[in-house]
PDB file of N, CA and C in Angstrom:
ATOM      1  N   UNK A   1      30.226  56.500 -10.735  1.00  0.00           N
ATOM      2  CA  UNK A   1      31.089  57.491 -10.158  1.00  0.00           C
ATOM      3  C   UNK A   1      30.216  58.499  -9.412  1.00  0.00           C
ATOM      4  N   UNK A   2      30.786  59.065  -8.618  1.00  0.00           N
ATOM      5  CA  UNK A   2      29.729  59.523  -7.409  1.00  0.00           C
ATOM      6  C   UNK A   2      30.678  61.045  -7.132  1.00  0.00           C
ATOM      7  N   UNK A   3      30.133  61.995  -7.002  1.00  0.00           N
ATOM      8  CA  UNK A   3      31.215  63.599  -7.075  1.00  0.00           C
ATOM      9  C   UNK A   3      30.209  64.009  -6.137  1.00  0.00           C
ATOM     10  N   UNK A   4      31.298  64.633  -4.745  1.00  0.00           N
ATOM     11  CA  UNK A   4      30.776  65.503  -3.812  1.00  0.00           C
ATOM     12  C   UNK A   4      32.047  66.675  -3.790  1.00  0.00           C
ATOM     13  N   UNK A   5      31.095  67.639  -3.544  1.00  0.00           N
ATOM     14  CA  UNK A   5      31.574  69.193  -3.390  1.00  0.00           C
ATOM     15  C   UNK A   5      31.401  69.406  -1.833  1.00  0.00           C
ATOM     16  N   UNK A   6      31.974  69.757  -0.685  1.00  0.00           N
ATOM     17  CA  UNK A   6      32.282  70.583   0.342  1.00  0.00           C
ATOM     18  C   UNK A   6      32.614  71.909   0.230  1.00  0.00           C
ATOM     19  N   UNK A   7      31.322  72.188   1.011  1.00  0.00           N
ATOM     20  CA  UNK A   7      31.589  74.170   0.611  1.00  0.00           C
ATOM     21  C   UNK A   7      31.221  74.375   2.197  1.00  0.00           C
ATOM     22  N   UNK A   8      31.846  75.832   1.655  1.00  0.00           N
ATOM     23  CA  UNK A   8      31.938  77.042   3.053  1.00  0.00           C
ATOM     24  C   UNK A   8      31.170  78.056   3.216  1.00  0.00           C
ATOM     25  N   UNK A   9      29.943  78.735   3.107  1.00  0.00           N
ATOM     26  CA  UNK A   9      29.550  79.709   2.929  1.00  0.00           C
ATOM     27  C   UNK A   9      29.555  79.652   0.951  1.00  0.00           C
ATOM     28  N   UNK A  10      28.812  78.822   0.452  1.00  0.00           N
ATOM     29  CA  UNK A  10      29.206  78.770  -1.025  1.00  0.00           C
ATOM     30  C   UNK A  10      30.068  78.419  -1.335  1.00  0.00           C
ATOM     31  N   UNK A  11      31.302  78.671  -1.067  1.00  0.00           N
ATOM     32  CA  UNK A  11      32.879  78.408  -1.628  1.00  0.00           C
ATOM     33  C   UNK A  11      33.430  76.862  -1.627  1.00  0.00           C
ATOM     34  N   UNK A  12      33.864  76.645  -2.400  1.00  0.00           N
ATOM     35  CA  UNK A  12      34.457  75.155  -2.312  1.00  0.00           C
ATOM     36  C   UNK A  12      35.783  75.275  -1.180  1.00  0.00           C
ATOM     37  N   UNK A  13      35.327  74.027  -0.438  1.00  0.00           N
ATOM     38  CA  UNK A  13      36.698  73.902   0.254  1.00  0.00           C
ATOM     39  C   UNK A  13      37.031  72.715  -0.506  1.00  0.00           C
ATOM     40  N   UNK A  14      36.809  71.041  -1.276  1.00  0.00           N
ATOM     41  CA  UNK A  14      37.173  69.956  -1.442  1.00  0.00           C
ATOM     42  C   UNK A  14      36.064  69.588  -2.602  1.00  0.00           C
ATOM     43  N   UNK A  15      36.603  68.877  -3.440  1.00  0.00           N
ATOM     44  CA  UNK A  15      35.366  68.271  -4.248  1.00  0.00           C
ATOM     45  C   UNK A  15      36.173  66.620  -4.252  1.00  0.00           C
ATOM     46  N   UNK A  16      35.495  65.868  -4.098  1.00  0.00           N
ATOM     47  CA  UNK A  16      36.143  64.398  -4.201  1.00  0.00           C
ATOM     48  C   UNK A  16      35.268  63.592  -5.192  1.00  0.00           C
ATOM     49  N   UNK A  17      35.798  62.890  -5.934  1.00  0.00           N
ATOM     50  CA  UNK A  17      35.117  61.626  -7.128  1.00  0.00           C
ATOM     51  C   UNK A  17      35.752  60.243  -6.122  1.00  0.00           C
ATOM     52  N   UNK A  18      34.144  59.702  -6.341  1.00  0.00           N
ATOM     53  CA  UNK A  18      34.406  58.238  -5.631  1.00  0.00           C
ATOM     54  C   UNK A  18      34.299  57.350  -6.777  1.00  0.00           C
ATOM     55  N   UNK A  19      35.009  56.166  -7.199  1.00  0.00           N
ATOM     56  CA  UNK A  19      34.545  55.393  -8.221  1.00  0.00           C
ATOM     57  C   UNK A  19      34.158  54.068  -7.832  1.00  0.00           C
ATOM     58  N   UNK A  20      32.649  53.657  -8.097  1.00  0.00           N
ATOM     59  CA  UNK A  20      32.346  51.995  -7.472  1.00  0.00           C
ATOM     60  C   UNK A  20      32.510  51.048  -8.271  1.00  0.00           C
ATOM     61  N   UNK A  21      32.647  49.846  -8.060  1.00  0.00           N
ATOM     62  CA  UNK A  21      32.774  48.804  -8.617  1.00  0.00           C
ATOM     63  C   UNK A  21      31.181  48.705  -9.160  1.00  0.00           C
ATOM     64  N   UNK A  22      31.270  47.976 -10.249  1.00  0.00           N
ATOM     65  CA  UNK A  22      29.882  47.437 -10.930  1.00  0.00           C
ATOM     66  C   UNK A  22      28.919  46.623  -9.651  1.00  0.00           C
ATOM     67  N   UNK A  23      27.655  47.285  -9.294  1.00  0.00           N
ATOM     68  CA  UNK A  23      26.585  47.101  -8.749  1.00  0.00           C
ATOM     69  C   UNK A  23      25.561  46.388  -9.200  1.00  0.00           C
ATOM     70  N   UNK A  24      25.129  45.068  -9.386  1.00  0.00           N
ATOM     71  CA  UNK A  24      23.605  44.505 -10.331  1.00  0.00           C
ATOM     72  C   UNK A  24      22.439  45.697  -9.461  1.00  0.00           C
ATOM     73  N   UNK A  25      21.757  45.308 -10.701  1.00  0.00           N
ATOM     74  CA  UNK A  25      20.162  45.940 -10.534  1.00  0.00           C
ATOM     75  C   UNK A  25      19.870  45.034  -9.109  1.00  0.00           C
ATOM     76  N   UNK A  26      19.055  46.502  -8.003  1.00  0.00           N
ATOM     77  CA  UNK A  26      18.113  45.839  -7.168  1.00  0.00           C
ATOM     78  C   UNK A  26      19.242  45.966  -6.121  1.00  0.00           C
ATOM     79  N   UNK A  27      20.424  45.214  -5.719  1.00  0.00           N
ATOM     80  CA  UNK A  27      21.555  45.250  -5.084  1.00  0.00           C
ATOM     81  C   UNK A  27      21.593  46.542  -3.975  1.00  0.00           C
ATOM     82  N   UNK A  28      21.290  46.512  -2.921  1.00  0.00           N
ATOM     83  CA  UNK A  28      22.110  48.074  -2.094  1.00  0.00           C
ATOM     84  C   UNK A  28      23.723  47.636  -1.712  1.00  0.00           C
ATOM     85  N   UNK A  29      24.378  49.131  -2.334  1.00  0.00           N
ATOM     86  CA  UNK A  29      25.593  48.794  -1.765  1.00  0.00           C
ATOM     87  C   UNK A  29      26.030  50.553  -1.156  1.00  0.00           C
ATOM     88  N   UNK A  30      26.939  50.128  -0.345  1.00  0.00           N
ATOM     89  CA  UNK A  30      27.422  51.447   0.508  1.00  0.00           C
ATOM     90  C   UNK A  30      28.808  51.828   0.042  1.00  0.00           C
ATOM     91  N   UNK A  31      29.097  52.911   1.270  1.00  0.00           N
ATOM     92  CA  UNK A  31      30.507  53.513   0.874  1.00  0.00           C
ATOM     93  C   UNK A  31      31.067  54.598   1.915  1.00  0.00           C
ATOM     94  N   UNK A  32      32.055  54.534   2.266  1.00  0.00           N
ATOM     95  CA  UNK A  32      32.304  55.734   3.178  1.00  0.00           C
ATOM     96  C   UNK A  32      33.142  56.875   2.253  1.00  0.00           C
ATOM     97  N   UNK A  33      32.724  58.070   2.247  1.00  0.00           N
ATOM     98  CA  UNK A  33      33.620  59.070   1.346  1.00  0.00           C
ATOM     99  C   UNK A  33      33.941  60.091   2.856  1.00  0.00           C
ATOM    100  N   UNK A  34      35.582  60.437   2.563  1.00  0.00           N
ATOM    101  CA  UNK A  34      36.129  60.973   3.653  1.00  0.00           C
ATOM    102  C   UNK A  34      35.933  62.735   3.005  1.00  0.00           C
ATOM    103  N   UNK A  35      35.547  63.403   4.027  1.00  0.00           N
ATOM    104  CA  UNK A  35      35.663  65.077   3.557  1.00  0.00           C
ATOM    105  C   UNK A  35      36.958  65.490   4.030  1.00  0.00           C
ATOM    106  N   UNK A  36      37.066  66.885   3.788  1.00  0.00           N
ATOM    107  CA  UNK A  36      38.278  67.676   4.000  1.00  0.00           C
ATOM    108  C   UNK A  36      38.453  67.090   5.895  1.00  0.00           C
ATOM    109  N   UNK A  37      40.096  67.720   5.779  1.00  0.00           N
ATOM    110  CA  UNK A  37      40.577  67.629   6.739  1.00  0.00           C
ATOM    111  C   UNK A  37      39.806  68.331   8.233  1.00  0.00           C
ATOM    112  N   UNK A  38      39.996  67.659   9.183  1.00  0.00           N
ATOM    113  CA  UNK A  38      38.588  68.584  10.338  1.00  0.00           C
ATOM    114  C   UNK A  38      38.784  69.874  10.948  1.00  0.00           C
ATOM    115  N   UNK A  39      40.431  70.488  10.246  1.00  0.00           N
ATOM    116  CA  UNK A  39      40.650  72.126  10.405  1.00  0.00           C
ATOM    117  C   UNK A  39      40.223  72.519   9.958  1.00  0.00           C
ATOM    118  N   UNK A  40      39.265  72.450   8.484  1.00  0.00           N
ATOM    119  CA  UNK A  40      38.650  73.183   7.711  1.00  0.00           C
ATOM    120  C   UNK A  40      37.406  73.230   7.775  1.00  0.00           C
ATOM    121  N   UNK A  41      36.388  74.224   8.033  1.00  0.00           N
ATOM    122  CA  UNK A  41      35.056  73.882   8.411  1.00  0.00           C
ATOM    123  C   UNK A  41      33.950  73.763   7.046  1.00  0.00           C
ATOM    124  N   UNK A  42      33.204  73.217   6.944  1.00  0.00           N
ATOM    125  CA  UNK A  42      32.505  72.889   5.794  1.00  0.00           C
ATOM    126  C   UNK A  42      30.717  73.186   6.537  1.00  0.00           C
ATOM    127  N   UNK A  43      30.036  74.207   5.699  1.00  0.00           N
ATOM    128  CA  UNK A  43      28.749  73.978   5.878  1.00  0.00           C
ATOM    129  C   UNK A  43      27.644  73.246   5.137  1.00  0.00           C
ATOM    130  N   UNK A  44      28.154  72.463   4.042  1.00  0.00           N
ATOM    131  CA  UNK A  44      27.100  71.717   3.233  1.00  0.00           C
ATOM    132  C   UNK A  44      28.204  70.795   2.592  1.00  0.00           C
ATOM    133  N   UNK A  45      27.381  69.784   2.134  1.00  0.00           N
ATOM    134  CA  UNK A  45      28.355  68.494   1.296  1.00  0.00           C
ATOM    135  C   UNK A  45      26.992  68.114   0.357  1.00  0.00           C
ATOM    136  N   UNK A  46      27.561  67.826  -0.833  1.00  0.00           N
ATOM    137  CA  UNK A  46      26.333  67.792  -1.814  1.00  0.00           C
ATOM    138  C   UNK A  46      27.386  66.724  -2.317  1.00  0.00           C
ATOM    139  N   UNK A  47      26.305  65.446  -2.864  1.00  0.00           N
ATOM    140  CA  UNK A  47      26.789  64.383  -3.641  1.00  0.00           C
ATOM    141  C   UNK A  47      25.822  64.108  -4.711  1.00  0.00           C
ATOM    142  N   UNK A  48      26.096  63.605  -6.027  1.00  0.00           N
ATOM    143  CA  UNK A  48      25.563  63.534  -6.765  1.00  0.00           C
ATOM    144  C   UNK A  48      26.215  62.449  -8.051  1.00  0.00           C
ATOM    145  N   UNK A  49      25.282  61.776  -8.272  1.00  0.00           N
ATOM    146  CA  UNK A  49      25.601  60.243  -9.166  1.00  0.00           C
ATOM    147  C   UNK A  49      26.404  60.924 -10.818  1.00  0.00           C
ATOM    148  N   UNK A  50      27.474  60.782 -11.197  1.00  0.00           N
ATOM    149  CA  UNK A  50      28.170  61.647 -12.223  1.00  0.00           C
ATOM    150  C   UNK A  50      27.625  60.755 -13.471  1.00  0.00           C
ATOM    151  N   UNK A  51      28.095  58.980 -13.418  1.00  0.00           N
ATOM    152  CA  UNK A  51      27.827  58.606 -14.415  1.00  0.00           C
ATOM    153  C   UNK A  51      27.422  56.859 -13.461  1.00  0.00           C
ATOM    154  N   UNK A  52      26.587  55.913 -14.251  1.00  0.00           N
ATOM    155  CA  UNK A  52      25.503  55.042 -13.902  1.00  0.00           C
ATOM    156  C   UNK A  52      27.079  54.014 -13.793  1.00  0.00           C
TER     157      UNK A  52
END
């Protein structure tokens, strides 16, 4: 599971959880994660691995 936060000046605008299917060792696999809507402006997106 994969959790990104979209912020504004610090502030959260969106936080989204992506969940992947089981990956083997060694394997690269990808993913597209969609952010907030494009009226809302976002200055940083931070992603980070929640659980293996």
């Amino acid at each position: 599971m994969i959790d990104c936060r979209f912020t504004n000046a610090g502030k959260l605008v969106e936080e989204t959880r992506v969940l992947l299917p089981g990956i083997g060792a060694g394997v690269r696999g990808g993913l597209t994660i969609y952010g907030p809507k494009p009226t809302l402006y976002v200055d940083r997106a931070a992603c980070r691995v929640v659980s293996p």
